[in-house]
PDB file of N, CA and C in Angstrom:
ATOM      1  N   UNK A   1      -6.200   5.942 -79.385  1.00  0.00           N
ATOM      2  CA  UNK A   1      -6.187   4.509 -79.404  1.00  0.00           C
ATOM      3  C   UNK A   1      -5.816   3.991 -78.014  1.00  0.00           C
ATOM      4  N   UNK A   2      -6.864   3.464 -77.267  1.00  0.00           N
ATOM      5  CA  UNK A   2      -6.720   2.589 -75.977  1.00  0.00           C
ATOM      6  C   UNK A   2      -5.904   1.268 -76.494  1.00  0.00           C
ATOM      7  N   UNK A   3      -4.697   1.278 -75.481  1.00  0.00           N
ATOM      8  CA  UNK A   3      -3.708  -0.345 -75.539  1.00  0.00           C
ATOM      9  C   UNK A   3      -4.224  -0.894 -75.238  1.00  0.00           C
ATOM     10  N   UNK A   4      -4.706  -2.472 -75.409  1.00  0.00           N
ATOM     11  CA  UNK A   4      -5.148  -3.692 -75.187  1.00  0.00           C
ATOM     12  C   UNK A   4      -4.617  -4.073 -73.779  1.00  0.00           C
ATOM     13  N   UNK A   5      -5.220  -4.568 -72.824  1.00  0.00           N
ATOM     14  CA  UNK A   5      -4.556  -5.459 -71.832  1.00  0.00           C
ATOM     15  C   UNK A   5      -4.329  -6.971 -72.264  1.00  0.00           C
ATOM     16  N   UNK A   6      -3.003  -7.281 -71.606  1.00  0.00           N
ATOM     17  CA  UNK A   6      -2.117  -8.420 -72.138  1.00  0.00           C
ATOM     18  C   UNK A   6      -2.736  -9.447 -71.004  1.00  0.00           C
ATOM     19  N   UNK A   7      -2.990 -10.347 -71.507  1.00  0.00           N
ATOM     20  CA  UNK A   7      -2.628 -11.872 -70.574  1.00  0.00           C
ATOM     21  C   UNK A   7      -2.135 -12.991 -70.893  1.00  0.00           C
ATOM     22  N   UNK A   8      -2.078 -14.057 -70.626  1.00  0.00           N
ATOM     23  CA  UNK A   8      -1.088 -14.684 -70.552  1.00  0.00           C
ATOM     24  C   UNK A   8      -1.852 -16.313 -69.584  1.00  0.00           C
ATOM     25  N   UNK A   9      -1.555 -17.478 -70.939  1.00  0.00           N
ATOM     26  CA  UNK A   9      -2.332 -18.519 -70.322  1.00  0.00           C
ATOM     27  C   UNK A   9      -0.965 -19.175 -69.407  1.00  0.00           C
ATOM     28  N   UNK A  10      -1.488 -19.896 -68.776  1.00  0.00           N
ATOM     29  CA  UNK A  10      -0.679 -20.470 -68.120  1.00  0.00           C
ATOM     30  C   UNK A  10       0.850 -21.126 -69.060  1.00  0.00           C
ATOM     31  N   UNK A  11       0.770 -21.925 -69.952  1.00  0.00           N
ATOM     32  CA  UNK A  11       1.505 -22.104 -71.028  1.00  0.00           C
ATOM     33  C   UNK A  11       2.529 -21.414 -71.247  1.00  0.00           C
ATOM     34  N   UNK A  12       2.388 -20.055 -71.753  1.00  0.00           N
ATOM     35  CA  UNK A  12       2.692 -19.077 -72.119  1.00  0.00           C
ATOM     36  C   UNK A  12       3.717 -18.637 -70.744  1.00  0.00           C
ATOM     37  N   UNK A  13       3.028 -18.655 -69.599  1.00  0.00           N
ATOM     38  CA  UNK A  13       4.014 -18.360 -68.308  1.00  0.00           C
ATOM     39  C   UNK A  13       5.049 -19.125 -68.444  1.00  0.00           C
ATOM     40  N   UNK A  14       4.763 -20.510 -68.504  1.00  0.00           N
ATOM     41  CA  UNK A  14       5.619 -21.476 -68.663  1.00  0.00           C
ATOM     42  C   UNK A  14       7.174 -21.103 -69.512  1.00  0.00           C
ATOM     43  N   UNK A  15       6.554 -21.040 -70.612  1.00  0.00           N
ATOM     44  CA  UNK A  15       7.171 -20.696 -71.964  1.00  0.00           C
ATOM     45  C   UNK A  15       8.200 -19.251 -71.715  1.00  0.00           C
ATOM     46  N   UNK A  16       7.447 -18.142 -71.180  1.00  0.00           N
ATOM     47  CA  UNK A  16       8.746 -17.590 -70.977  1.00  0.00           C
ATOM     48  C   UNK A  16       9.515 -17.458 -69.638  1.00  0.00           C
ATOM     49  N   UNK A  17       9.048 -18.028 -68.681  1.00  0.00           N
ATOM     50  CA  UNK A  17      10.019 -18.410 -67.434  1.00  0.00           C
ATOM     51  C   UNK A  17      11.336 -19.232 -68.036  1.00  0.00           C
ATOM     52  N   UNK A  18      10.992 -20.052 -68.921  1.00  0.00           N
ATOM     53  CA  UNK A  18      11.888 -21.203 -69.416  1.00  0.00           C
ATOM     54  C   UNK A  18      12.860 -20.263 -70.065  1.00  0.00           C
ATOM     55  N   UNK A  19      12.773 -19.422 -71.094  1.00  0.00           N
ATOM     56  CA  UNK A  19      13.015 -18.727 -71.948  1.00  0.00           C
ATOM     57  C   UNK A  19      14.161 -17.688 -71.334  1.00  0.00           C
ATOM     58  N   UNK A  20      13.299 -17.055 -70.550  1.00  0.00           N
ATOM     59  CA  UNK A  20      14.147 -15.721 -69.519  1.00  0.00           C
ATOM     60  C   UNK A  20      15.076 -16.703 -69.041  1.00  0.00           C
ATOM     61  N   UNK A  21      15.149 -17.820 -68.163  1.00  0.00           N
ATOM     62  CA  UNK A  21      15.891 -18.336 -67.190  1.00  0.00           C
ATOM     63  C   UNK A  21      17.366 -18.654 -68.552  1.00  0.00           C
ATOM     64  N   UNK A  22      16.801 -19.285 -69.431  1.00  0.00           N
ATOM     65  CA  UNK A  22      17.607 -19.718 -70.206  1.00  0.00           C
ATOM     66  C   UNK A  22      18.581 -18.538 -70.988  1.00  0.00           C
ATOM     67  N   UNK A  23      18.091 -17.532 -70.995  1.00  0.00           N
ATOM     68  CA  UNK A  23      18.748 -16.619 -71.591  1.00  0.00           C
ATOM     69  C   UNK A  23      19.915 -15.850 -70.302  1.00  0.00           C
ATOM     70  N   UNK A  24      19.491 -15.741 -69.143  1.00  0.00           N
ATOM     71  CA  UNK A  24      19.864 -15.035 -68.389  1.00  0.00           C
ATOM     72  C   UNK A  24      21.451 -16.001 -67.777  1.00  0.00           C
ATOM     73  N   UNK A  25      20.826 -17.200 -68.249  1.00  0.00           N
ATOM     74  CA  UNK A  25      22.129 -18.133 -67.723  1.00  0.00           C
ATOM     75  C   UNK A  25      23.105 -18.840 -68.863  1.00  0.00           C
ATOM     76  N   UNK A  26      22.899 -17.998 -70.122  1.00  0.00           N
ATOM     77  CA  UNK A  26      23.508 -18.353 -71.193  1.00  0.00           C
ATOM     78  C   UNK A  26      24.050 -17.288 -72.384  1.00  0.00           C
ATOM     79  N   UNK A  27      23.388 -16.129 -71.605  1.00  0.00           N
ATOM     80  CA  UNK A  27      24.088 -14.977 -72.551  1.00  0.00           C
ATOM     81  C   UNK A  27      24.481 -14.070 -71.881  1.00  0.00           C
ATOM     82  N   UNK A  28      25.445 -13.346 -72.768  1.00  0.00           N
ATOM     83  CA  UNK A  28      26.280 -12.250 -71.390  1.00  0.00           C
ATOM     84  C   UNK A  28      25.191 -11.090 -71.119  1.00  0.00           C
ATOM     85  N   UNK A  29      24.234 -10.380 -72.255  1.00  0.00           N
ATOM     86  CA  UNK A  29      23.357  -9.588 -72.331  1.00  0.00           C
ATOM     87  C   UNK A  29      22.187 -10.442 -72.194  1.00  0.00           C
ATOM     88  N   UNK A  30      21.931 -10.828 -71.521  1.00  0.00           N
ATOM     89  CA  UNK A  30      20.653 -11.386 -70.430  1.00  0.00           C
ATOM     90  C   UNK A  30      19.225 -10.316 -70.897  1.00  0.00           C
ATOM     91  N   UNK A  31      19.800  -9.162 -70.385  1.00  0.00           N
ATOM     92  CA  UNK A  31      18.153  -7.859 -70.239  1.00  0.00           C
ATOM     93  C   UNK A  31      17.489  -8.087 -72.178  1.00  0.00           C
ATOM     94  N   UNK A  32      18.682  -8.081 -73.164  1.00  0.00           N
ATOM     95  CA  UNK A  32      17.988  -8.180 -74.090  1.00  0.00           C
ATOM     96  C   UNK A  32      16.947  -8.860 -74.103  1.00  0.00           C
ATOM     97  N   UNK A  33      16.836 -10.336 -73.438  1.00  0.00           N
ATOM     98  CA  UNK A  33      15.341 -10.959 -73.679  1.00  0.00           C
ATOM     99  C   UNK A  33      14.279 -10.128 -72.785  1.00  0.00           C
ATOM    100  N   UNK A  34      14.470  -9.507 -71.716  1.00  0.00           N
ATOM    101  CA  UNK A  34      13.798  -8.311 -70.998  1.00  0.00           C
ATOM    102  C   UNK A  34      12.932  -7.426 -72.076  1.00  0.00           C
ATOM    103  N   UNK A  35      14.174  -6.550 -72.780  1.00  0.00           N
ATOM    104  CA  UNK A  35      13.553  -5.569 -73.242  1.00  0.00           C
ATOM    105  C   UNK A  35      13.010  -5.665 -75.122  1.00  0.00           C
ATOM    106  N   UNK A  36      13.489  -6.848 -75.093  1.00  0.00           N
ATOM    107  CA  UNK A  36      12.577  -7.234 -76.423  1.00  0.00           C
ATOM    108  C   UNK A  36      11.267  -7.674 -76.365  1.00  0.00           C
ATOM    109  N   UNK A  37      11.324  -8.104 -75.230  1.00  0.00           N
ATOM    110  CA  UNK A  37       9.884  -8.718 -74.747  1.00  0.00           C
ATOM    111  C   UNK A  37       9.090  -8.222 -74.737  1.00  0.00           C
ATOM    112  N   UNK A  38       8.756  -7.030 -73.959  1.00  0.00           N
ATOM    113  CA  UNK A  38       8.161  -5.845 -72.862  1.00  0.00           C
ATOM    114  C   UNK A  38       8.095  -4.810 -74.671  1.00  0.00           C
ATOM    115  N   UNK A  39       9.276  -4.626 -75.433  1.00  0.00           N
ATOM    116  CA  UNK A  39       8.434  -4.051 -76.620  1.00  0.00           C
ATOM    117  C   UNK A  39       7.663  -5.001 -77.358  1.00  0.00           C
ATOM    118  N   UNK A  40       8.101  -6.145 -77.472  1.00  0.00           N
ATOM    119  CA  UNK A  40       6.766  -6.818 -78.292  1.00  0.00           C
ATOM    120  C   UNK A  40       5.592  -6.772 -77.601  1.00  0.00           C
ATOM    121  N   UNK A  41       5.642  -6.739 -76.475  1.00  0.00           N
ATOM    122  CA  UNK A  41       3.777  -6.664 -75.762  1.00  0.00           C
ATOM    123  C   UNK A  41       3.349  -5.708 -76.072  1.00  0.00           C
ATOM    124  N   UNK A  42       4.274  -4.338 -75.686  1.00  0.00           N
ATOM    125  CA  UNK A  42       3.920  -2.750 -76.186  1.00  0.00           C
ATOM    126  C   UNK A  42       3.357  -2.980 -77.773  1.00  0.00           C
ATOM    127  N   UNK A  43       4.199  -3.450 -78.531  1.00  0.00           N
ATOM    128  CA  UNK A  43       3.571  -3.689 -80.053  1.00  0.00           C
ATOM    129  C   UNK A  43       2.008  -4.497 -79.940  1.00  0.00           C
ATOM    130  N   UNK A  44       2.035  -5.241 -79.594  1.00  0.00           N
ATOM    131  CA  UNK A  44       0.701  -6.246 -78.887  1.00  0.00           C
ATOM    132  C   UNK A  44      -0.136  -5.456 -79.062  1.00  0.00           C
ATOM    133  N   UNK A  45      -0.191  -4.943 -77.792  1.00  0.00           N
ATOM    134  CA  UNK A  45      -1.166  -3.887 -76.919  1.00  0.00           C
ATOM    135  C   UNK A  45      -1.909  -3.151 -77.593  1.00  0.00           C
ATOM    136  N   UNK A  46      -0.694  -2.363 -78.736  1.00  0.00           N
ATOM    137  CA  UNK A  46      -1.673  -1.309 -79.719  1.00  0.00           C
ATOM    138  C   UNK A  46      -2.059  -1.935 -81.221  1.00  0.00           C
ATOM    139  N   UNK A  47      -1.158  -2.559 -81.254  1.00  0.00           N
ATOM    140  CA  UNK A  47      -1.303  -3.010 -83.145  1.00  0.00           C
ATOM    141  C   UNK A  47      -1.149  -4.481 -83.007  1.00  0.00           C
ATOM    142  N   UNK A  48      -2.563  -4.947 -82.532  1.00  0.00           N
ATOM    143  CA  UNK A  48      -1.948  -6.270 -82.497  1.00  0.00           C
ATOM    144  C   UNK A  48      -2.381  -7.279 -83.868  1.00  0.00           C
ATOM    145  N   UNK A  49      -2.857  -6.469 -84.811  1.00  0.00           N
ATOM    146  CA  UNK A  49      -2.732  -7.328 -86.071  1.00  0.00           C
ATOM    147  C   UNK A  49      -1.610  -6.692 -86.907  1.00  0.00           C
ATOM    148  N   UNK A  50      -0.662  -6.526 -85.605  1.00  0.00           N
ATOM    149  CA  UNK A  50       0.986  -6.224 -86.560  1.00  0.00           C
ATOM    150  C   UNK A  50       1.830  -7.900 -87.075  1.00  0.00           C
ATOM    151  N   UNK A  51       1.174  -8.845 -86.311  1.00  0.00           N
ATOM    152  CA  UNK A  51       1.472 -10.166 -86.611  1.00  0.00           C
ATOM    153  C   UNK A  51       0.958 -11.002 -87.205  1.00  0.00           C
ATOM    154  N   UNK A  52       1.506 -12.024 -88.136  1.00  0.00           N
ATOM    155  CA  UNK A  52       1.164 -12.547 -89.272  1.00  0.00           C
ATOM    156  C   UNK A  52      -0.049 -14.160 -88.420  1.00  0.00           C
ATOM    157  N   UNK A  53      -1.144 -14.512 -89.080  1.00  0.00           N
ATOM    158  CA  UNK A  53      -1.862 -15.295 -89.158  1.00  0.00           C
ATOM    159  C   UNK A  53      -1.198 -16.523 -89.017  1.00  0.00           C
ATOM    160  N   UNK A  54      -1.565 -18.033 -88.323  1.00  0.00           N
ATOM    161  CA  UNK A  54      -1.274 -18.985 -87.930  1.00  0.00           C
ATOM    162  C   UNK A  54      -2.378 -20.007 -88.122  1.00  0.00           C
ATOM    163  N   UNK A  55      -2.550 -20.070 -88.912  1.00  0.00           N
ATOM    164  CA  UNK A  55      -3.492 -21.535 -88.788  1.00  0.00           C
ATOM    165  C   UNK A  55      -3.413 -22.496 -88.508  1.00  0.00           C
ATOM    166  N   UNK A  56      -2.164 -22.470 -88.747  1.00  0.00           N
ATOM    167  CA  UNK A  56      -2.003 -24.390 -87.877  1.00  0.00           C
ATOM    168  C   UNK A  56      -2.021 -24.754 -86.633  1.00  0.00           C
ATOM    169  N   UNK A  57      -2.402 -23.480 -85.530  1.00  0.00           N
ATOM    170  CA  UNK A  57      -2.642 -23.662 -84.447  1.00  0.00           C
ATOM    171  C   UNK A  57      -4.002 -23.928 -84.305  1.00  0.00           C
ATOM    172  N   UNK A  58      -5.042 -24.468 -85.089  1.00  0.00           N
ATOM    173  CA  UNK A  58      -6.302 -25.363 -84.968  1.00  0.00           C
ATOM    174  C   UNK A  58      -6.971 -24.337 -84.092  1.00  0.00           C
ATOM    175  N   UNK A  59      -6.519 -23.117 -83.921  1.00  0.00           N
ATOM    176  CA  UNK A  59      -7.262 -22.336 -83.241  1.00  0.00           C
ATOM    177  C   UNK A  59      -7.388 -20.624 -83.590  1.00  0.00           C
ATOM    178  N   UNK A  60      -8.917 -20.814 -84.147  1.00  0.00           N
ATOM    179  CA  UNK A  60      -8.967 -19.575 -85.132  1.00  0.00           C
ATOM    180  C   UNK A  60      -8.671 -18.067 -84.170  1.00  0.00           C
ATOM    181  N   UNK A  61      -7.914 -17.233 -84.976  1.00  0.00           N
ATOM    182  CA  UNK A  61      -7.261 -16.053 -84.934  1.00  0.00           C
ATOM    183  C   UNK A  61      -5.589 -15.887 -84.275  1.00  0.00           C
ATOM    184  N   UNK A  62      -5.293 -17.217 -84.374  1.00  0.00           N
ATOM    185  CA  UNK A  62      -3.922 -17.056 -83.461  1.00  0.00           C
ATOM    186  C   UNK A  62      -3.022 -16.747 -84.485  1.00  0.00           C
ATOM    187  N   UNK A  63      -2.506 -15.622 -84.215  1.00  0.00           N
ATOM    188  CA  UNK A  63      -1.137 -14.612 -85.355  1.00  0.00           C
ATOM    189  C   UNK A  63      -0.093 -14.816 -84.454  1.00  0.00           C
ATOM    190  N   UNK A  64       0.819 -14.665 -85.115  1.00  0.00           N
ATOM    191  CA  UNK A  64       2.399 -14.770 -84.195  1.00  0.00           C
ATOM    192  C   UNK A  64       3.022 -13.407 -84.905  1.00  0.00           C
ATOM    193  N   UNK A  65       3.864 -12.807 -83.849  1.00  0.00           N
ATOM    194  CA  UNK A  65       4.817 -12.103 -84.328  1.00  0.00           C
ATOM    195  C   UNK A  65       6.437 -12.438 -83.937  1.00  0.00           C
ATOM    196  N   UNK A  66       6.959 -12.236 -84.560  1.00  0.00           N
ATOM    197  CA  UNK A  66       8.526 -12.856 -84.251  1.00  0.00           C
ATOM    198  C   UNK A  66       9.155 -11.785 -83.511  1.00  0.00           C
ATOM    199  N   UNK A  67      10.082 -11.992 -82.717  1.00  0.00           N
ATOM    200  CA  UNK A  67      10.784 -10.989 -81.735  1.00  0.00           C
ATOM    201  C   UNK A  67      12.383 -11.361 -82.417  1.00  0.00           C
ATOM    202  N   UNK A  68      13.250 -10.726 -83.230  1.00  0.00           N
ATOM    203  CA  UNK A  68      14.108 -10.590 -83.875  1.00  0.00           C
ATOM    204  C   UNK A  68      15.484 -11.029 -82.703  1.00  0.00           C
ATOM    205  N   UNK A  69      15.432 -10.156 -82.160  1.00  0.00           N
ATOM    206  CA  UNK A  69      16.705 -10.631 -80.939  1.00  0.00           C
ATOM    207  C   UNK A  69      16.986 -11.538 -80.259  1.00  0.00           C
ATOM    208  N   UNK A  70      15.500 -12.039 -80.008  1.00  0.00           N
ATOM    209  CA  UNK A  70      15.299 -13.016 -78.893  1.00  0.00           C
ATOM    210  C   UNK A  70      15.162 -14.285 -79.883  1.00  0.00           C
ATOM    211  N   UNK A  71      15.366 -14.499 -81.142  1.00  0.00           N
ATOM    212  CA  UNK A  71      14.788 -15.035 -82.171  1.00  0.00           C
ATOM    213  C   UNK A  71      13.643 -16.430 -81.575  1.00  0.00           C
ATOM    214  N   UNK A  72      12.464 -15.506 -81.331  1.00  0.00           N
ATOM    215  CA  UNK A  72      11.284 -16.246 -80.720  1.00  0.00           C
ATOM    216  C   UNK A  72       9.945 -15.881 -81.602  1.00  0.00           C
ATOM    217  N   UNK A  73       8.856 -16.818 -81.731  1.00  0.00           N
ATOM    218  CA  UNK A  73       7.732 -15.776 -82.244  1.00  0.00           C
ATOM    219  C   UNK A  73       6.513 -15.744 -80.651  1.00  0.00           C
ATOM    220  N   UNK A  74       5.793 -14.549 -80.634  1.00  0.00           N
ATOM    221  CA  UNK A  74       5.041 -14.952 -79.432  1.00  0.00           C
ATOM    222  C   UNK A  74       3.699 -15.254 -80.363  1.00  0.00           C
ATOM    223  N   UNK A  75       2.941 -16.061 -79.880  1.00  0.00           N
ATOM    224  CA  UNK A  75       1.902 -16.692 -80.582  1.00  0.00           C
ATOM    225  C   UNK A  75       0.463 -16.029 -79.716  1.00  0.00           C
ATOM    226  N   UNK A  76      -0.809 -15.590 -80.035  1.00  0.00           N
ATOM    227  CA  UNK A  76      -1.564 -15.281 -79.442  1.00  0.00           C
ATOM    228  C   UNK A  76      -2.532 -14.625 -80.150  1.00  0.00           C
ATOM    229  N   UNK A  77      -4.223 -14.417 -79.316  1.00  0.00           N
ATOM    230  CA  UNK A  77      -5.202 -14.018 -80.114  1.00  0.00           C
ATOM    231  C   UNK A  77      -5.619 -12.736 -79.352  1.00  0.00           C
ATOM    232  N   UNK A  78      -6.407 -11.936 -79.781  1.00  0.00           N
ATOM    233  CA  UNK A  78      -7.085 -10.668 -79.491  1.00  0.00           C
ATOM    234  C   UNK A  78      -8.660 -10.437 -79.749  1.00  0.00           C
ATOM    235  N   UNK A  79      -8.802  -9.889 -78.946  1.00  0.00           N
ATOM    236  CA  UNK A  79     -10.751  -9.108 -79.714  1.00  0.00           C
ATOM    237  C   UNK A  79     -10.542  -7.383 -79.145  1.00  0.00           C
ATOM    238  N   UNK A  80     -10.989  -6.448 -78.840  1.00  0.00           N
ATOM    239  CA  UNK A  80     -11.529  -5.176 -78.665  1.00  0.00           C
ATOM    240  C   UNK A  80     -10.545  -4.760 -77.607  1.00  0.00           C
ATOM    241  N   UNK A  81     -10.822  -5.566 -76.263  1.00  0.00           N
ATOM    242  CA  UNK A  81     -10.067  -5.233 -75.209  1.00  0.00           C
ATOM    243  C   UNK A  81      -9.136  -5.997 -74.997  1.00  0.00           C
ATOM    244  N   UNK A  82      -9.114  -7.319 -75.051  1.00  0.00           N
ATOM    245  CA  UNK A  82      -6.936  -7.820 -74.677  1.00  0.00           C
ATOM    246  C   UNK A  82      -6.642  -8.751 -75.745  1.00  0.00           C
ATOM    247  N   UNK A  83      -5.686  -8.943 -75.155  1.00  0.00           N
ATOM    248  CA  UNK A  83      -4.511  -9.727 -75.797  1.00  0.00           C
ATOM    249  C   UNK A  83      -4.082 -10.515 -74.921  1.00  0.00           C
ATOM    250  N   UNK A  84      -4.160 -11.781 -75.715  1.00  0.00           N
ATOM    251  CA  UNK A  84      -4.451 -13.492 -75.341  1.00  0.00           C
ATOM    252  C   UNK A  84      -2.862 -13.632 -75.187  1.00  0.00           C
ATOM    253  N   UNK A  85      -1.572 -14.042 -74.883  1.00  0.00           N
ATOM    254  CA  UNK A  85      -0.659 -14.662 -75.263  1.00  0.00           C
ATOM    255  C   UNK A  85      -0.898 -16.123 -75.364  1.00  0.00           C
ATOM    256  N   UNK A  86      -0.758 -16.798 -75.842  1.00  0.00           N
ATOM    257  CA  UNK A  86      -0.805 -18.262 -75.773  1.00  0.00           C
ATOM    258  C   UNK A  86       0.608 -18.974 -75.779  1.00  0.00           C
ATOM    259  N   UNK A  87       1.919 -18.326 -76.439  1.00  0.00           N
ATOM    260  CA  UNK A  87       2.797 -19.230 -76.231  1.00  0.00           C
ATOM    261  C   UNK A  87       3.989 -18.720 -76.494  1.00  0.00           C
ATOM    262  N   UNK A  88       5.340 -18.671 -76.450  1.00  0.00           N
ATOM    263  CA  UNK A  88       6.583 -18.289 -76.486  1.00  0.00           C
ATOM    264  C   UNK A  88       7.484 -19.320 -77.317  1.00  0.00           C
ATOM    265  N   UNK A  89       7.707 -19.223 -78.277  1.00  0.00           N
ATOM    266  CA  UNK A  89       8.027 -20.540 -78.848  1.00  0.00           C
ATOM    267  C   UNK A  89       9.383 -20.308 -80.115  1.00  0.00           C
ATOM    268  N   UNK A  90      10.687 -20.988 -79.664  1.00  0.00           N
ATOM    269  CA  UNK A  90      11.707 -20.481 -80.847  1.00  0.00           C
ATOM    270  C   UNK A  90      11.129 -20.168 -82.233  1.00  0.00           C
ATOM    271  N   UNK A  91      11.907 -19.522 -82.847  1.00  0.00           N
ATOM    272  CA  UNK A  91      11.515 -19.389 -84.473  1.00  0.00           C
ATOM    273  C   UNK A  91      12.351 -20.486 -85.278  1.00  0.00           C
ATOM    274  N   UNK A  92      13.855 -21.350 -84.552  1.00  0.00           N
ATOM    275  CA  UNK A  92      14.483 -22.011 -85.221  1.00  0.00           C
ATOM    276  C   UNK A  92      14.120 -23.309 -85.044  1.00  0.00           C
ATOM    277  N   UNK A  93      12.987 -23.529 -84.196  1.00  0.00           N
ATOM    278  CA  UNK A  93      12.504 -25.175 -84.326  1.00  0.00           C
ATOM    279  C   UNK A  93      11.546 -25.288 -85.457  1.00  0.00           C
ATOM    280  N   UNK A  94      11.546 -26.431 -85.850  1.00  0.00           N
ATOM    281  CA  UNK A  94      11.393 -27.312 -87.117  1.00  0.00           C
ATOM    282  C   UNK A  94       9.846 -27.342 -87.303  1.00  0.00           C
ATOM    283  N   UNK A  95       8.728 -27.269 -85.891  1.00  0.00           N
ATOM    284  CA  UNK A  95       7.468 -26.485 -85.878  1.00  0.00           C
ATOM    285  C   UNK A  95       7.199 -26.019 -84.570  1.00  0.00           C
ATOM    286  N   UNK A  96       5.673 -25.425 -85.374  1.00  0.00           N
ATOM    287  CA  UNK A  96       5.354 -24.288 -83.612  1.00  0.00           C
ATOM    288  C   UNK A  96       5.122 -25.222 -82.701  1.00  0.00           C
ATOM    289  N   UNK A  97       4.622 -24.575 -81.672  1.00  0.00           N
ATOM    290  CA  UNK A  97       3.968 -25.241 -80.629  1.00  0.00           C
ATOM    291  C   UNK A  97       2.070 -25.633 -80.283  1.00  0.00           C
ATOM    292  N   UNK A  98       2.191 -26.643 -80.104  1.00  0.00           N
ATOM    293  CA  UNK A  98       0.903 -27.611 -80.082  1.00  0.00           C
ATOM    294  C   UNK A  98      -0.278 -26.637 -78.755  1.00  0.00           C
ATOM    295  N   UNK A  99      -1.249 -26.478 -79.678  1.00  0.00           N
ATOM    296  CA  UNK A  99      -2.322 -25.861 -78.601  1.00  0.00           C
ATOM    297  C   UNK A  99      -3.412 -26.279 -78.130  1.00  0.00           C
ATOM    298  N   UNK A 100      -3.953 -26.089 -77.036  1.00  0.00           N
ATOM    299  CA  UNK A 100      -4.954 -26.595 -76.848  1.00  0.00           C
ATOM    300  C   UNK A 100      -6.328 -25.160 -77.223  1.00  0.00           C
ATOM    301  N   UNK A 101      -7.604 -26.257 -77.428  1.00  0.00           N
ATOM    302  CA  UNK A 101      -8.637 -25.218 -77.524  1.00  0.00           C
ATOM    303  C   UNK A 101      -9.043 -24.741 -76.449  1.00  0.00           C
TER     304      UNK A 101
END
């Protein structure tokens, strides 16, 4: 099984610059958002219909998987060869995040 290559829309950069910065300047274990991350892409990469379906992102195939530590879901689509990220987005806000097509 060939891993998927990951990318990452601009958004999504956004989303976890914000994320990392915020963690790194607010928790004493900082690397955890590091290395939760870097395994959820690894999860990505190979099994990326390890994450549950999203429809309300008005944009067909976008699944999210939740990252437990970081309590985040990363939101994003796939075909054969990569993996789309589209967005970085808490799991404790009230809804996801708004996408464009």
């Amino acid at each position: 099984m060939k891993p998927r290559r990951i990318r990452f829309t601009a958004t999504a950069q956004q989303h976890v610059r914000r994320e990392k910065a915020w963690w790194i300047e607010n928790r004493i274990h900082g690397d955890i958002f590091v290395s939760e991350f870097e395994e959820a892409l690894q999860v990505l990469a190979l099994l990326p219909g390890a994450g549950m379906t999203y429809p309300q992102a008005g944009i067909p195939g976008v699944r999210r998987l939740y990252v437990p530590k970081v309590a985040c879901h990363l939101y994003y689509t796939f075909d054969e060869r990569k993996v789309i990220v589209r967005a970085l987005w808490g799991a404790r806000r009230e809804r996801g995040p708004r996408f464009r097509a």
